[in-house]
Structures are given as structure tokens and as C-alpha cells.
PDB file of N, CA and C in Angstrom:
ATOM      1  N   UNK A   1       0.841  -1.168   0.000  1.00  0.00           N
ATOM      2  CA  UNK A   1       0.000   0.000   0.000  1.00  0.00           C
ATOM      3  C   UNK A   1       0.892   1.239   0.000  1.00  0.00           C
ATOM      4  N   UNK A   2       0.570   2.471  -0.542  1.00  0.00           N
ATOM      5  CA  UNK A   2       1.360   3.619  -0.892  1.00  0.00           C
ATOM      6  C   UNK A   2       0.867   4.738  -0.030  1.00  0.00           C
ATOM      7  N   UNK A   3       0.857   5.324   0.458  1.00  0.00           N
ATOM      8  CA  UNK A   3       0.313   6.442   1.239  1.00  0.00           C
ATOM      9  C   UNK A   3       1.102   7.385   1.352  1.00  0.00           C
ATOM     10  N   UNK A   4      -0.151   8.773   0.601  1.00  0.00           N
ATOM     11  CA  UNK A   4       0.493   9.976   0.925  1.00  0.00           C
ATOM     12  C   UNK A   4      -0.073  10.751   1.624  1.00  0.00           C
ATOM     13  N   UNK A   5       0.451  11.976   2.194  1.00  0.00           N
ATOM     14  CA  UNK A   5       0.259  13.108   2.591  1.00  0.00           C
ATOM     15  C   UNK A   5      -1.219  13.777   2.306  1.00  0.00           C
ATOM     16  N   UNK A   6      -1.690  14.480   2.905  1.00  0.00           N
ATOM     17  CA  UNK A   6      -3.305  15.515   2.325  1.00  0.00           C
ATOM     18  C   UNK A   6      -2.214  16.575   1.983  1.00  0.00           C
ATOM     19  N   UNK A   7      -2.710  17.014   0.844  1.00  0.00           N
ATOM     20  CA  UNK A   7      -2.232  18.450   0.783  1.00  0.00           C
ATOM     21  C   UNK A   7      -2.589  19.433   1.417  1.00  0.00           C
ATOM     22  N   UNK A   8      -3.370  19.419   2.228  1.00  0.00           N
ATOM     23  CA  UNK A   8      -3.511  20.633   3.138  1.00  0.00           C
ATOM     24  C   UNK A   8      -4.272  20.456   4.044  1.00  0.00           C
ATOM     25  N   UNK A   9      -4.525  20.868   5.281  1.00  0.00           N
ATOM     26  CA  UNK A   9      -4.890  20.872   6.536  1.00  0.00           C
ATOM     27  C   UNK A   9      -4.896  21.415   7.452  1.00  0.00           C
ATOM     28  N   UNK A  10      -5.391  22.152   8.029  1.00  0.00           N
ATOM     29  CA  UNK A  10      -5.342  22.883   8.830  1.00  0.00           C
ATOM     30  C   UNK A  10      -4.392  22.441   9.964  1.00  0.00           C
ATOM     31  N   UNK A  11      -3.184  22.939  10.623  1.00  0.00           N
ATOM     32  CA  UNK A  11      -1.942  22.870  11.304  1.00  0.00           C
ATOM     33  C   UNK A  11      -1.235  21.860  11.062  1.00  0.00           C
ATOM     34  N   UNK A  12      -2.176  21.458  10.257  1.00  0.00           N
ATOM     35  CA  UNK A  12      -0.759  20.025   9.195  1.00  0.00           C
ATOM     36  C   UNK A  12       0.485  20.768   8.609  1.00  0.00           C
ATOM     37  N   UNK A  13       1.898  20.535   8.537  1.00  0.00           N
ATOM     38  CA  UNK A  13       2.680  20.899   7.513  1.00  0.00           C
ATOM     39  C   UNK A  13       1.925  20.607   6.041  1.00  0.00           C
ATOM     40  N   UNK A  14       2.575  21.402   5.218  1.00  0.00           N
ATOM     41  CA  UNK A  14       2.216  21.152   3.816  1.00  0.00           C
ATOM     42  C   UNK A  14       2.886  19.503   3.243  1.00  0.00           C
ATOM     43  N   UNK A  15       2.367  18.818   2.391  1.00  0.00           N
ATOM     44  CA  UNK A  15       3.176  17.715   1.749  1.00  0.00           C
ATOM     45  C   UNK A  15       4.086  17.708   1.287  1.00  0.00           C
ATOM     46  N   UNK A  16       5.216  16.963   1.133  1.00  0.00           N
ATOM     47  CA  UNK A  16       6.157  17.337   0.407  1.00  0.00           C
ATOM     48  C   UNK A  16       6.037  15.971  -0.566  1.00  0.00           C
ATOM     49  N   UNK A  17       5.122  15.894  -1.385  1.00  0.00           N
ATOM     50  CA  UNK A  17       4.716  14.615  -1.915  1.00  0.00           C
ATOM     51  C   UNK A  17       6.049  13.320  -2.102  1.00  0.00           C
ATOM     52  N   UNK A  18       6.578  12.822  -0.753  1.00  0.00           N
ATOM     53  CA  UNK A  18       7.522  11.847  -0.385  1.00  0.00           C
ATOM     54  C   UNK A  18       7.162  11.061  -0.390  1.00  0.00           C
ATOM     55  N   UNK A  19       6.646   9.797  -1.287  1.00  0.00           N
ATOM     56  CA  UNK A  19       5.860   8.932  -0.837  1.00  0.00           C
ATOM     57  C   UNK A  19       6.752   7.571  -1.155  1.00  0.00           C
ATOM     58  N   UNK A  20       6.606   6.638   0.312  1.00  0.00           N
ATOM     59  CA  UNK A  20       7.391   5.011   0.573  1.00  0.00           C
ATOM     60  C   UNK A  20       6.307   4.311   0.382  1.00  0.00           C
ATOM     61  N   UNK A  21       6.785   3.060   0.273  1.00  0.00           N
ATOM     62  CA  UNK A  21       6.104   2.196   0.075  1.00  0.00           C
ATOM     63  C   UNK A  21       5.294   1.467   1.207  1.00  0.00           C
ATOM     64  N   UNK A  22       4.211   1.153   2.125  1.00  0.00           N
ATOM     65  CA  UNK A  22       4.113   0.983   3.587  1.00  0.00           C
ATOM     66  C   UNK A  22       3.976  -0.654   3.448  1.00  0.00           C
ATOM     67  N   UNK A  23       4.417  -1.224   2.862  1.00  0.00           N
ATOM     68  CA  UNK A  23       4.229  -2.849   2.672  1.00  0.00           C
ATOM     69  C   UNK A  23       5.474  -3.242   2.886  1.00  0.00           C
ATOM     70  N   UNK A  24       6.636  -2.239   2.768  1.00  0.00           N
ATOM     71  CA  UNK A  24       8.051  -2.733   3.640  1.00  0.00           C
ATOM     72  C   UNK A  24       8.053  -1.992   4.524  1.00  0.00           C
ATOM     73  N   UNK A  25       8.643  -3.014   5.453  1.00  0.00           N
ATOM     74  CA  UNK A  25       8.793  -2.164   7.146  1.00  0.00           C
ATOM     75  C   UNK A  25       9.540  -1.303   7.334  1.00  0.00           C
ATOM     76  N   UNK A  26      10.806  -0.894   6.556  1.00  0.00           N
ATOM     77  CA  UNK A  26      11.566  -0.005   6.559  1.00  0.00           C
ATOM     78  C   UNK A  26      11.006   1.328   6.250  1.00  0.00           C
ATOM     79  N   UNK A  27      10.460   1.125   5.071  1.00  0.00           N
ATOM     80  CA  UNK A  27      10.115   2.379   4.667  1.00  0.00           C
ATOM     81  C   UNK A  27       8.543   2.544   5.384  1.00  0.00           C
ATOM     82  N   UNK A  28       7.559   1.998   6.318  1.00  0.00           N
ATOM     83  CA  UNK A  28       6.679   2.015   6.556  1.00  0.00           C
ATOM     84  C   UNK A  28       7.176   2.795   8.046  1.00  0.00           C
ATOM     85  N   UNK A  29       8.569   2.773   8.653  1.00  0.00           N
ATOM     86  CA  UNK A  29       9.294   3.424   9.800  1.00  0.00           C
ATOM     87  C   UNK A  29       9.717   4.816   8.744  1.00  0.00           C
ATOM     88  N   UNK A  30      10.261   4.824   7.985  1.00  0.00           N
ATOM     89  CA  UNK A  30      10.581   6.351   7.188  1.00  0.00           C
ATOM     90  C   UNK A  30       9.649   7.147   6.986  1.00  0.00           C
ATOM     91  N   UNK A  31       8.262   6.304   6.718  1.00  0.00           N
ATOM     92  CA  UNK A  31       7.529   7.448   6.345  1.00  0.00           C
ATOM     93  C   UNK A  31       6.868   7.880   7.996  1.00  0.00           C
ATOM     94  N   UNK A  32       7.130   7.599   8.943  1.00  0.00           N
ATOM     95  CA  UNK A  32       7.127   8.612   9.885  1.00  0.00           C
ATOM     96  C   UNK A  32       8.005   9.382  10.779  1.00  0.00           C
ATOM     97  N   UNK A  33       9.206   8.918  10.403  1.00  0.00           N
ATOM     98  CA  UNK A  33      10.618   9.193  11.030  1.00  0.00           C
ATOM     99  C   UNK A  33      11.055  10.862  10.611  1.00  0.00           C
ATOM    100  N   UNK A  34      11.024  10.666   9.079  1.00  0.00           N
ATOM    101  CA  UNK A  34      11.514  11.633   8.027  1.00  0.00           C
ATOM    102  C   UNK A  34      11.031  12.702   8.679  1.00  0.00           C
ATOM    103  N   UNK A  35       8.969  12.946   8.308  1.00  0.00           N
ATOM    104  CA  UNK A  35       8.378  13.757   8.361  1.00  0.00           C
ATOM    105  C   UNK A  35       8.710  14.182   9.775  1.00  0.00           C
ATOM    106  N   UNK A  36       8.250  13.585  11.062  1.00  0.00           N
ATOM    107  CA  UNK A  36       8.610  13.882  12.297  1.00  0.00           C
ATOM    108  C   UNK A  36       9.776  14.980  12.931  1.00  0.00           C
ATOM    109  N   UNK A  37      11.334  14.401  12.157  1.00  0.00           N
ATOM    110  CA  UNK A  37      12.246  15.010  12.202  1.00  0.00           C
ATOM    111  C   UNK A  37      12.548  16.372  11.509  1.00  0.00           C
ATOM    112  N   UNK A  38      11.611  16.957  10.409  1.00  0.00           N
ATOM    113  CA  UNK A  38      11.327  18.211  10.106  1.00  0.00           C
ATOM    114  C   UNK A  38      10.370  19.184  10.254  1.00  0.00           C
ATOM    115  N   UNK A  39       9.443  18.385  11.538  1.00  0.00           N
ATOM    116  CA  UNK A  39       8.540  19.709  12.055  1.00  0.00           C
ATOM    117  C   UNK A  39       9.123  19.748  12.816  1.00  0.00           C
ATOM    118  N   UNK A  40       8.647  21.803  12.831  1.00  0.00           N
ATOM    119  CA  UNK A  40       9.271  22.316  14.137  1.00  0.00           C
ATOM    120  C   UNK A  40       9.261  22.024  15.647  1.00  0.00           C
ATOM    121  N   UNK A  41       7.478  21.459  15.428  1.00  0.00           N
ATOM    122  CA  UNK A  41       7.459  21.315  17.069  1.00  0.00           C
ATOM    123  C   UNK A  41       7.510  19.901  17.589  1.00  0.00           C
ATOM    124  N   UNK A  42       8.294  19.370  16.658  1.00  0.00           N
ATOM    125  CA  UNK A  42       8.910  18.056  17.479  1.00  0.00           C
ATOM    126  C   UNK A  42      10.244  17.807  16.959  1.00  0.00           C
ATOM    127  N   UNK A  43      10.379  18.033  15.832  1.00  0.00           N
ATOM    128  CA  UNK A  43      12.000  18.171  15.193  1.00  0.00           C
ATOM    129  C   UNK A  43      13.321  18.175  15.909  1.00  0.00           C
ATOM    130  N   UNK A  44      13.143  19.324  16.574  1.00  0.00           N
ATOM    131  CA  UNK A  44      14.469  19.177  17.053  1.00  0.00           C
ATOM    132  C   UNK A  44      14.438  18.142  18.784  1.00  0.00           C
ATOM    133  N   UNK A  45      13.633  17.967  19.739  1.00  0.00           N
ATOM    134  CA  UNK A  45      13.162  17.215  20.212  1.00  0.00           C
ATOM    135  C   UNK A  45      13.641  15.667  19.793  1.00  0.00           C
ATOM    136  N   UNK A  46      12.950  15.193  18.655  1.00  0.00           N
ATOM    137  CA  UNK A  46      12.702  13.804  18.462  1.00  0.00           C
ATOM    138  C   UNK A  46      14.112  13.466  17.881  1.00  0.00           C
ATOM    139  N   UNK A  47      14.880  14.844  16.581  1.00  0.00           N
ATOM    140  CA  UNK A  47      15.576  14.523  16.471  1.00  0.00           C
ATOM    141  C   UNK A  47      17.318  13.725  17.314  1.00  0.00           C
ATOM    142  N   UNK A  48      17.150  15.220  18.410  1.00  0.00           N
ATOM    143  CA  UNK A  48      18.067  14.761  19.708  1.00  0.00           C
ATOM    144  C   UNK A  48      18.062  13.537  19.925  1.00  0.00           C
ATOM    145  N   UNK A  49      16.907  13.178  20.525  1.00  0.00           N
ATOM    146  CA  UNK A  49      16.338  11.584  20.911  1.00  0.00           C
ATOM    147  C   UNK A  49      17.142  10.633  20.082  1.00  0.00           C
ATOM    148  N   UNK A  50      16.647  10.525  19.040  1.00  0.00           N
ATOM    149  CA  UNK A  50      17.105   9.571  17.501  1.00  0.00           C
ATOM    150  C   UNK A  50      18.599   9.783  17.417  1.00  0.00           C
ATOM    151  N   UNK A  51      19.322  11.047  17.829  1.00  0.00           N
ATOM    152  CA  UNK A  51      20.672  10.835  17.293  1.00  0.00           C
ATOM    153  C   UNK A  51      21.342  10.155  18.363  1.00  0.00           C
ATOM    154  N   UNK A  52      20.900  10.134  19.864  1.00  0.00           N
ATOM    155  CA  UNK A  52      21.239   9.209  20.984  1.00  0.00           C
ATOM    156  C   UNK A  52      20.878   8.051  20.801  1.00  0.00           C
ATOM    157  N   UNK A  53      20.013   7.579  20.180  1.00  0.00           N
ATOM    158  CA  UNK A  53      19.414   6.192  19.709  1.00  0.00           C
ATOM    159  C   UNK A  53      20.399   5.236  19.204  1.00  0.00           C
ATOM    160  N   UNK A  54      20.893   6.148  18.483  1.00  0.00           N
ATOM    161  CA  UNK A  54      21.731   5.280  16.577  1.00  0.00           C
ATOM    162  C   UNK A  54      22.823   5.662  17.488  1.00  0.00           C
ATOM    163  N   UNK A  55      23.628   6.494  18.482  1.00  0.00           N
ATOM    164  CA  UNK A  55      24.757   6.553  18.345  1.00  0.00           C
ATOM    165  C   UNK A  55      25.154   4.969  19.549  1.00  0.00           C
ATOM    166  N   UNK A  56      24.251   5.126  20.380  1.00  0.00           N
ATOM    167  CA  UNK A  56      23.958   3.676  20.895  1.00  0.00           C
ATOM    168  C   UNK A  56      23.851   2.616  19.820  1.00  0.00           C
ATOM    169  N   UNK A  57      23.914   2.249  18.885  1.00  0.00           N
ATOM    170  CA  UNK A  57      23.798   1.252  18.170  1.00  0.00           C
ATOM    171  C   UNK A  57      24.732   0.809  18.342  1.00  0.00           C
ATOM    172  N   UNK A  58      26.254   1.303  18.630  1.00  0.00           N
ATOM    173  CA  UNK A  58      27.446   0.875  18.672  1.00  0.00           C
ATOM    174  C   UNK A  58      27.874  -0.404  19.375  1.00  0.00           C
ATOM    175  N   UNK A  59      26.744  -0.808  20.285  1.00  0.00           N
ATOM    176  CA  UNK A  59      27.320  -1.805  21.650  1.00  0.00           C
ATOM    177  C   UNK A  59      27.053  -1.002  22.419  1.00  0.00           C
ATOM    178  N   UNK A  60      26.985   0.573  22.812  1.00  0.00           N
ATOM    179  CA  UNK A  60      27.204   1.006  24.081  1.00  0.00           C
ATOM    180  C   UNK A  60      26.376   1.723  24.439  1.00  0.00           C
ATOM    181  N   UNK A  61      24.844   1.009  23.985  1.00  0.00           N
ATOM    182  CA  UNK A  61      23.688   1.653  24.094  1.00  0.00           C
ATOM    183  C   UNK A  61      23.376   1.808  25.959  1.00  0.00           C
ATOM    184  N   UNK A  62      22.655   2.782  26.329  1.00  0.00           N
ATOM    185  CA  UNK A  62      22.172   3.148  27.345  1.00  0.00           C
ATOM    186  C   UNK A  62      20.640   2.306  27.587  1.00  0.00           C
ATOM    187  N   UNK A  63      20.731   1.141  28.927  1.00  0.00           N
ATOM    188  CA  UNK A  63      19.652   0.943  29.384  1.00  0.00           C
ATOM    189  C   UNK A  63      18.375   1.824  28.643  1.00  0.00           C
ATOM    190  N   UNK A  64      17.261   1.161  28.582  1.00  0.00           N
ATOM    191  CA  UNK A  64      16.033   1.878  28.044  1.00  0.00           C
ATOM    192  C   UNK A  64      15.273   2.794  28.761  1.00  0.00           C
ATOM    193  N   UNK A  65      15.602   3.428  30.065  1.00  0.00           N
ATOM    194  CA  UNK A  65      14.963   3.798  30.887  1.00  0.00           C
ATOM    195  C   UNK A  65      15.696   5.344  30.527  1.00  0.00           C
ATOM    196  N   UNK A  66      16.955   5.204  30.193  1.00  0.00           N
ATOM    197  CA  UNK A  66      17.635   6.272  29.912  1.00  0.00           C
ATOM    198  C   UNK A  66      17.262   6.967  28.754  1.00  0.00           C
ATOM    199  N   UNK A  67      16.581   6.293  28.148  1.00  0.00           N
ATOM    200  CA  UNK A  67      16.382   7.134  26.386  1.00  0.00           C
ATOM    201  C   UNK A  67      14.921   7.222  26.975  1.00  0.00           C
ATOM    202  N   UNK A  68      14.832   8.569  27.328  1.00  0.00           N
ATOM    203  CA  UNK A  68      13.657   9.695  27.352  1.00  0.00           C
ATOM    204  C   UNK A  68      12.711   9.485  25.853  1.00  0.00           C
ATOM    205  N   UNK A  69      11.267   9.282  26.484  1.00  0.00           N
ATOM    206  CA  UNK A  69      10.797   9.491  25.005  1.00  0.00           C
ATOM    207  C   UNK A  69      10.063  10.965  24.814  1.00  0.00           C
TER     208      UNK A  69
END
């Protein structure tokens, strides 16, 4: 299944007609990751979060109690 964006909405961002495929799991995680990480009012927020996430991927991830959601 393909799913896009409304083009418009009231306090929705506008679309940026990006559209994944939601029948792979990867891209069914991108298509809410992406968008997430470029609004303002969670952007920089979620992004922080996510870059502590992945930098833990290393082996030297922090207990789960530690990654604030």
C-alpha cells in the first residue's frame, strides 16, 4: 500500500509529496521518522532523541529507561 500526505490541513505541515512504500517495514518506519524530524514542534526534540538512539547502536547503548521518550 502507498500512502500519501493531504495536501492541506489545517496545522498540518504542507506535503512534500515523499511517498514510501508501507508494505516494507523499513520504509513504513521512514515514512514517519523523516516527516517527524522536520517539524518544528517536534523536530528538534525527536531529532536529539534519535541521534542518541543510533549513536547507541554501537554496543554502548544506554539501558532503556535512559532514552527519554
Amino acid at each position: 500500500m502507498v500512502t500519501e500526505s493531504p495536501t492541506s490541513q489545517p496545522g498540518v505541515p504542507p506535503a512534500t509529496n515523499l511517498r514510501h512504500d508501507t508494505g516494507d517495514k523499513a520504509d513504513d518506519l521512514r515514512t514517519v521518522v523523516r516527516p517527524a524530524c522536520d517539524r518544528p514542534d517536534l523536530g528538534p526534540e525527536f531529532t536529539a532523541w534519535l541521534k542518541g538512539f543510533v549513536a547507541g547502536l554501537d554496543g554502548t547503548r544506554p539501558a532503556r529507561r535512559d532514552i527519554a521518550a
